[in-house]
Every structure is written in C-alpha cells, then in structure tokens.
N, C-alpha and C. Protein backbone atom coordinates (compact mmCIF):
# COMPACT_ATOMS: atom_id res chain seq x y z
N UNK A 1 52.42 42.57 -3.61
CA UNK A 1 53.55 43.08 -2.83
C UNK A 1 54.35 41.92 -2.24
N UNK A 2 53.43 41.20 -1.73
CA UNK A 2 54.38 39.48 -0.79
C UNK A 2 54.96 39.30 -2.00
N UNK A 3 54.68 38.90 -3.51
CA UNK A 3 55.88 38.39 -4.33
C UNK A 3 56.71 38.75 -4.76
N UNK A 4 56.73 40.32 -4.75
CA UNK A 4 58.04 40.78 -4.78
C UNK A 4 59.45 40.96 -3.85
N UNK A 5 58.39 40.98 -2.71
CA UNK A 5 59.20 40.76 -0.93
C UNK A 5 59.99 39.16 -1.47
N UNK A 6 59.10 38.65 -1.78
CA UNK A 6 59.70 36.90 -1.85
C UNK A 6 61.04 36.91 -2.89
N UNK A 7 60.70 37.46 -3.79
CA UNK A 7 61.93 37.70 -5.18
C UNK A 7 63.18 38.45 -4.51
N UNK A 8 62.82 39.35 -4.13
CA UNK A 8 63.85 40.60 -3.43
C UNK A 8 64.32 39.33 -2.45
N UNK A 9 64.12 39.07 -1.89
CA UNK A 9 64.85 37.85 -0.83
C UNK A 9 65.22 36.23 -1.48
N UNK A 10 64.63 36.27 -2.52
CA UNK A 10 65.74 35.01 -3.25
C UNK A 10 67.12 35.82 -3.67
N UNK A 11 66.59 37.02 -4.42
CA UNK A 11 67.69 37.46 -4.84
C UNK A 11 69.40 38.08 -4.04
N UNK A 12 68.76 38.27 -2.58
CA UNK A 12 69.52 38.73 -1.72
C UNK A 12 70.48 37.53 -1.38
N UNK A 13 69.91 36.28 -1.31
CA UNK A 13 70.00 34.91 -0.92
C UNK A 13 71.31 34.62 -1.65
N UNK A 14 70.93 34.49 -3.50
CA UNK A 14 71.04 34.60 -4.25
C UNK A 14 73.11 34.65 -4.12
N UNK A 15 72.98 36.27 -4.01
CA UNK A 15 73.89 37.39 -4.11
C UNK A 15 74.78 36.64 -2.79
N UNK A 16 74.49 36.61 -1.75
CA UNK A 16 75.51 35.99 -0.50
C UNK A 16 76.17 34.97 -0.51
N UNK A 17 74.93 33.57 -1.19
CA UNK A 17 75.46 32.55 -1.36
C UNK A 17 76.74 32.74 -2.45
N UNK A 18 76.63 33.42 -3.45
CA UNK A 18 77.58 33.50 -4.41
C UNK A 18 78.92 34.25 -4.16
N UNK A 19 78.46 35.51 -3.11
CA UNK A 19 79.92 36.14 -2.29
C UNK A 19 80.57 35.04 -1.44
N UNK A 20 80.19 34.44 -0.78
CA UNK A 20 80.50 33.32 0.14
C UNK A 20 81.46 32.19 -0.31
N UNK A 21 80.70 31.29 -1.74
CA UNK A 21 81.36 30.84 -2.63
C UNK A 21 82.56 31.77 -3.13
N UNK A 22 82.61 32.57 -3.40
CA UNK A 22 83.82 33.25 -4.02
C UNK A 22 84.96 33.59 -3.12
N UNK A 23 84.46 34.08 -1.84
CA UNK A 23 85.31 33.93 -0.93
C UNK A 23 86.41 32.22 -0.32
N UNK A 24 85.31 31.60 -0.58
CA UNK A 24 85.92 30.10 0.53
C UNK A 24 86.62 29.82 -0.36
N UNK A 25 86.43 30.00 -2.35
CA UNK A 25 86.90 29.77 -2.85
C UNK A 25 88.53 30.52 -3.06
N UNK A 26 88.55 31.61 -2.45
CA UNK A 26 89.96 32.73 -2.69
C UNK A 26 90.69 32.05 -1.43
N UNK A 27 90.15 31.71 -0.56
CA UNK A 27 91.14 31.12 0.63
C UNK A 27 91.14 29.95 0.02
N UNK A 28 90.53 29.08 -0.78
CA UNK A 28 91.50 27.92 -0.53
C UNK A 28 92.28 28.50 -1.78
N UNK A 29 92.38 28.97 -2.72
CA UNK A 29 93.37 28.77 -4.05
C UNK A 29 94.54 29.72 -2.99
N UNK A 30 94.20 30.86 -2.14
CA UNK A 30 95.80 31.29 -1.34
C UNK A 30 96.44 30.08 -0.51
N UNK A 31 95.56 29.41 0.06
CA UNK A 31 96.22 27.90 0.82
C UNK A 31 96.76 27.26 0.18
N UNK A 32 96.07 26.84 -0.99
CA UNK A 32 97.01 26.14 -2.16
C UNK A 32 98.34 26.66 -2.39
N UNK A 33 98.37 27.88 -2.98
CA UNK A 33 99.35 28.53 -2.82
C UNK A 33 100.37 27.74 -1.86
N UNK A 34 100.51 28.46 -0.88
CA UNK A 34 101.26 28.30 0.57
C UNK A 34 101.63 26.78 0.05
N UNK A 35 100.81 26.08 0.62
CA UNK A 35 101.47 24.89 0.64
C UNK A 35 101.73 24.13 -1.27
N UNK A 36 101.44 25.03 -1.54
CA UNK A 36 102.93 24.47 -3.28
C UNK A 36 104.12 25.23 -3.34
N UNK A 37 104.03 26.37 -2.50
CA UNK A 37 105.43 27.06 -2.20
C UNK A 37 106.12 26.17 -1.19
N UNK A 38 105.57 25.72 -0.12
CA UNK A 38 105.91 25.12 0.75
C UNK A 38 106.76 23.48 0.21
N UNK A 39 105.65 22.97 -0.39
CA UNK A 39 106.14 21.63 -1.30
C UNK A 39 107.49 22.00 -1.79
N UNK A 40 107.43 22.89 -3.02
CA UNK A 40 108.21 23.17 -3.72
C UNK A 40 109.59 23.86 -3.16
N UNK A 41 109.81 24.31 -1.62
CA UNK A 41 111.26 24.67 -1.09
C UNK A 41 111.41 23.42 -0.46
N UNK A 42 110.66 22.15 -0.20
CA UNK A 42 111.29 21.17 0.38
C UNK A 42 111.71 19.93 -0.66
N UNK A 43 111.01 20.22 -1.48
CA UNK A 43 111.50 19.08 -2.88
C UNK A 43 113.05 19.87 -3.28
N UNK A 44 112.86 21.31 -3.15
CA UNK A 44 114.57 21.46 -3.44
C UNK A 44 115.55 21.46 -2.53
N UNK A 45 115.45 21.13 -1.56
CA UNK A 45 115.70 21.04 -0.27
C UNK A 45 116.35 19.40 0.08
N UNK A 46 115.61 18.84 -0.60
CA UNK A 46 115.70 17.69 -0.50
C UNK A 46 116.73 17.16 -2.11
N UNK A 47 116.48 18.03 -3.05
CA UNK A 47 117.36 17.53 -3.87
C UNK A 47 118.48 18.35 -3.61
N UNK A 48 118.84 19.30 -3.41
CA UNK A 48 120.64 20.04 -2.47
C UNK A 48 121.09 18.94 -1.58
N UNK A 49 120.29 18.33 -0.95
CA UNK A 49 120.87 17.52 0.02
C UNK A 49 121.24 15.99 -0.56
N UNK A 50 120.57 15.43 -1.75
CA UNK A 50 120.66 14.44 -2.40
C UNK A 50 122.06 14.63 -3.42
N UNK A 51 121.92 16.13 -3.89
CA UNK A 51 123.35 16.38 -4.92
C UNK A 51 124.25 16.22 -3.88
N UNK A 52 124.48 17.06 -2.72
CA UNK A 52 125.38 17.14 -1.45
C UNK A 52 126.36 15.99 -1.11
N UNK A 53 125.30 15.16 -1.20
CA UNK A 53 125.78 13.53 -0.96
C UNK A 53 126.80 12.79 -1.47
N UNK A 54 126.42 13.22 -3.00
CA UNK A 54 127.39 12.47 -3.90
C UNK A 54 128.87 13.39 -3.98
C-alpha cells in the first residue's frame, strides 16, 4: 500500500510541476508579447519622426 501512496504522490508532483511550467511559461510568451508590441510602436515612432525631419 506505502508504494502506491509513494507513486500516487510522485505522480501528483509530477502533474503540478508541469501545470506550473506551463503556466510561467504562458506569462512570459504574453510579456513577450507586450513588450514586441511595445518595441515595435516605438521603432515606428521613431522612424515618422526620422522621415518628419527630412
């Protein structure tokens, strides 16, 4: 009975560690996000203002 208690609790282990990972991993690829949207309105931002010039 203890080794199945022991299995049943790697496996639970298992299962969290891998939700956890999947999660930290979905916030950073939405952060990424954000800040390449972010990059990307100030690089054009910066070239309107560079055409502007001339």
């Amino acid at each position: 009975m203890k080794k199945y208690l022991v299995i049943a609790l790697l496996v639970i282990v298992a299962i969290v560690v891998a939700y956890l990972t999947f999660i930290i991993a979905a916030i950073k690829i939405v952060i990424g996000g954000i800040l390449l949207g972010i990059s990307a309105i100030a690089l054009l931002a910066v070239w309107i203002m560079w055409k502007i010039e001339d």
